[in-house]
Protein backbone atom coordinates (compact mmCIF):
# COMPACT_ATOMS: atom_id res chain seq x y z
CA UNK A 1 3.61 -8.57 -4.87
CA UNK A 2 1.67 -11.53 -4.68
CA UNK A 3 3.76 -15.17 -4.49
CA UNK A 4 1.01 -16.65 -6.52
CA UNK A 5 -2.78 -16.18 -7.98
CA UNK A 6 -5.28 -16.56 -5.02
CA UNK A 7 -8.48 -17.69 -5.65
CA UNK A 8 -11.25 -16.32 -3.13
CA UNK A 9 -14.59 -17.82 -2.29
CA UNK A 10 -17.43 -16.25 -0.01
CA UNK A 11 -15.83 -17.44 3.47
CA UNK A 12 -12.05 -15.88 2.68
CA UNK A 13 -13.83 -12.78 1.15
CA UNK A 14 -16.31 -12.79 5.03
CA UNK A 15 -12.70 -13.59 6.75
CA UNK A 16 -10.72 -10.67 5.27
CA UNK A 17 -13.65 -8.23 5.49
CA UNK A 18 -14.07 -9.32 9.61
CA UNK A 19 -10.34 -9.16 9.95
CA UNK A 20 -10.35 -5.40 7.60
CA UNK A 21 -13.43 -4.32 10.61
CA UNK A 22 -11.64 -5.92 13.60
CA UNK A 23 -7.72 -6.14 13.12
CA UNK A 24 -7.29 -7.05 16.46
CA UNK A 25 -9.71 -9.90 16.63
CA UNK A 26 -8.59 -13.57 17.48
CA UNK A 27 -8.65 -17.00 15.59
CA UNK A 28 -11.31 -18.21 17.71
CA UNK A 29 -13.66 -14.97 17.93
CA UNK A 30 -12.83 -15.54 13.96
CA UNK A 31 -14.49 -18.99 13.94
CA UNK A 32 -17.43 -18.18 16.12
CA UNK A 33 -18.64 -15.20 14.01
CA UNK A 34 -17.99 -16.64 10.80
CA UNK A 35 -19.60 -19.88 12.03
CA UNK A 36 -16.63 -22.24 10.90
CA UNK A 37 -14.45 -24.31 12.85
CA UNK A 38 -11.39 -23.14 14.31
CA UNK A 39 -8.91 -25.10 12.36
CA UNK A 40 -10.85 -23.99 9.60
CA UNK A 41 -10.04 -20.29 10.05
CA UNK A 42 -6.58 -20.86 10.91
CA UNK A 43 -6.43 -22.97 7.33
CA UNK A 44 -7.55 -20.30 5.76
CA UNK A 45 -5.85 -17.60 6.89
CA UNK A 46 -2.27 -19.77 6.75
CA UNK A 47 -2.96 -20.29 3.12
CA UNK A 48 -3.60 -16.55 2.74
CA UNK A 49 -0.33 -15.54 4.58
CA UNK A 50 1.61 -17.89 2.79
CA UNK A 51 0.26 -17.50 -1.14
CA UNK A 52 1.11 -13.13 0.15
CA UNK A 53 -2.97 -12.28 -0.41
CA UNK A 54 -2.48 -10.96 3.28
CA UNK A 55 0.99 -8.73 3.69
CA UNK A 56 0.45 -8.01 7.33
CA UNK A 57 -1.46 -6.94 10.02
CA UNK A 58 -0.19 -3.58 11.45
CA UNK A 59 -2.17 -1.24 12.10
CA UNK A 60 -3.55 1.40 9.46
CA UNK A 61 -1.99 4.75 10.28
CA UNK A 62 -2.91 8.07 9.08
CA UNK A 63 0.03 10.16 8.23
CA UNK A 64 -2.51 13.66 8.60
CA UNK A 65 -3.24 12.94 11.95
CA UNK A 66 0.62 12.31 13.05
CA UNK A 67 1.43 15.42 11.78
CA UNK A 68 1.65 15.02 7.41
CA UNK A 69 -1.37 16.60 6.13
CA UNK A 70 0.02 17.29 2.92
CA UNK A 71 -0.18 14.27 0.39
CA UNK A 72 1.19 14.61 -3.42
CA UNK A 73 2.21 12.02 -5.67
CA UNK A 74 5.72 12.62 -7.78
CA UNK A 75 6.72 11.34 -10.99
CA UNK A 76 10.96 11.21 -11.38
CA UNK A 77 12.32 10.96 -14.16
CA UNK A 78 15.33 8.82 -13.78
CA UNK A 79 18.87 8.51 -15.61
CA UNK A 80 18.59 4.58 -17.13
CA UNK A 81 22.28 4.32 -16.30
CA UNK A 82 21.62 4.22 -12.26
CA UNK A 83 18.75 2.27 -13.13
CA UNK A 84 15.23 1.56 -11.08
CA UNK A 85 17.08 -0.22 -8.18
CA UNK A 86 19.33 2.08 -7.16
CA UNK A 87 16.98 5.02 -7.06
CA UNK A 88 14.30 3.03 -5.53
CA UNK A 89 17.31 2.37 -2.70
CA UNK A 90 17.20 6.26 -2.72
CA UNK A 91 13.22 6.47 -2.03
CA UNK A 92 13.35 3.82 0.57
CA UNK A 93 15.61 5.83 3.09
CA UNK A 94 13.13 8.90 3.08
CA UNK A 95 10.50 8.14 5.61
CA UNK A 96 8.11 10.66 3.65
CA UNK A 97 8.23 8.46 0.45
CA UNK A 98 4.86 6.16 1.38
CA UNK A 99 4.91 3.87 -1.98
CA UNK A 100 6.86 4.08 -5.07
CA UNK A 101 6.08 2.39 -8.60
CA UNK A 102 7.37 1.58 -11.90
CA UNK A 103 5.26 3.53 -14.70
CA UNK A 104 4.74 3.48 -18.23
CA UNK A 105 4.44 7.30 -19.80
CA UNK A 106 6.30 10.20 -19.82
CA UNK A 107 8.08 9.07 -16.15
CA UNK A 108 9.73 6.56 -14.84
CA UNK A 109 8.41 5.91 -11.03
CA UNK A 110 5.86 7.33 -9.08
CA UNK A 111 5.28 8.00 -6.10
CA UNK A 112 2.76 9.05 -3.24
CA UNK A 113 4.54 11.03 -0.39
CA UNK A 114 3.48 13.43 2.42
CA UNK A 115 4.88 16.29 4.01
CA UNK A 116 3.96 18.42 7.14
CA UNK A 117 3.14 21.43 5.19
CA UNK A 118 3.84 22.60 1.83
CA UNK A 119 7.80 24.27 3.18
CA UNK A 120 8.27 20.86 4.31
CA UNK A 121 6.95 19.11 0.79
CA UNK A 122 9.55 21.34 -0.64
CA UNK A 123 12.32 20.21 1.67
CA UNK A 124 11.01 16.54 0.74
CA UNK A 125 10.94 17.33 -3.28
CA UNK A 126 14.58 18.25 -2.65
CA UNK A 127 15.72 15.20 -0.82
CA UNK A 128 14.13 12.98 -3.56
CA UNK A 129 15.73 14.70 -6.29
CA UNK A 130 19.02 15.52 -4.27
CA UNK A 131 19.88 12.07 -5.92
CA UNK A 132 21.99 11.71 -9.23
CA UNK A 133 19.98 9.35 -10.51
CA UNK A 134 16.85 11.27 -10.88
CA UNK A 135 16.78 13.73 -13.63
CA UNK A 136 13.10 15.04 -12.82
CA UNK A 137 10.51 15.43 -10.99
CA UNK A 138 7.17 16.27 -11.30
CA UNK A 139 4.62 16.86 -8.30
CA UNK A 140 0.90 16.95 -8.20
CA UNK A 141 -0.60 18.20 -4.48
CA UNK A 142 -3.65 16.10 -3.32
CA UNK A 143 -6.25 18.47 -2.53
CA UNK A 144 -8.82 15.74 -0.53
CA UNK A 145 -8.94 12.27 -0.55
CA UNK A 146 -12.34 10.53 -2.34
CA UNK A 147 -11.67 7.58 -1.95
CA UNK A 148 -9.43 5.68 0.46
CA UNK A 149 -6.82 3.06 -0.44
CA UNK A 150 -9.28 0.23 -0.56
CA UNK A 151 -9.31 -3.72 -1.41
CA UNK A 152 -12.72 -5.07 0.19
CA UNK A 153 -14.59 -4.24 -2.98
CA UNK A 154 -11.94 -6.04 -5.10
CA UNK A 155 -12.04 -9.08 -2.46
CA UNK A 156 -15.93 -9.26 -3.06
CA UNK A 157 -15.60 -8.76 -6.42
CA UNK A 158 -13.20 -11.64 -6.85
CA UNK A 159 -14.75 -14.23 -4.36
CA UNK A 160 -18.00 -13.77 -6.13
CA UNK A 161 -16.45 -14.60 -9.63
CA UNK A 162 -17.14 -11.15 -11.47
């Protein structure tokens, strides 16, 4: 969730794509290939960290090749009188449960989860819905993924003004 609206211009959109290439580069490599001072960078990428356009800097893992090759997204139907909280509490202490949301539509949250194979998404299903608070659940098995949680297009898009 962002702290406040960010707005982008060419150099943070060239920063965050060289940073989204090379996660492990420095402040200084930074400055040299971007052509901008130092302090400059640093500025920039303070501002960025601070206003939460930039949530961290781990690495990227890919839960397929640690061992979860099965991916499915899950929408729970919840009782209202536990609330979103509490069952969101619930989602956070199963490590399979990648991201969860608030929807609009027939359910209430979903979410995207992975599983080792599809016994183990059924051990998983029944973890999530073990929980009192959750009335339903509906899953949907990914088959392949198209297109890869992404945010460089959106970056260009924005520091470019469309």
């Amino acid at each position: 969730m962002a702290i406040q609206d960010v707005q982008l211009d060419a150099l943070d959109a060239r920063l965050l794509a060289l940073l989204h290439a090379e996660p492990r580069i420095g402040v200084l490599e930074l400055s040299r290939r971007l052509a901008v001072a130092r302090g400059t960078v640093q500025a920039r990428l303070d501002k960025l960290i601070a206003r939460g356009a930039i949530r961290g800097f781990g690495p990227d893992v890919a839960p397929d090749v640690i061992g979860f090759g099965v991916t499915s997204f899950v929408t729970l139907e919840i009782s209202q009188r536990y609330g979103h909280d509490a069952v969101a509490a619930h989602l956070a202490e199963i490590p399979e449960v990648l991201e969860a949301h608030t929807i609009t539509g027939t359910g209430d949250i979903l979410c995207r989860i992975v599983a080792r194979s599809n016994a183990d998404l059924q051990r998983v299903i029944d973890q999530i819905v073990g929980y009192e608070g959750i009335v339903r659940a509906s899953t949907i098995i990914a088959l392949a993924e198209l297109i890869p949680y992404r945010v460089l297009p959106l970056v260009r898009s924005a520091a470019s003004g469309a």
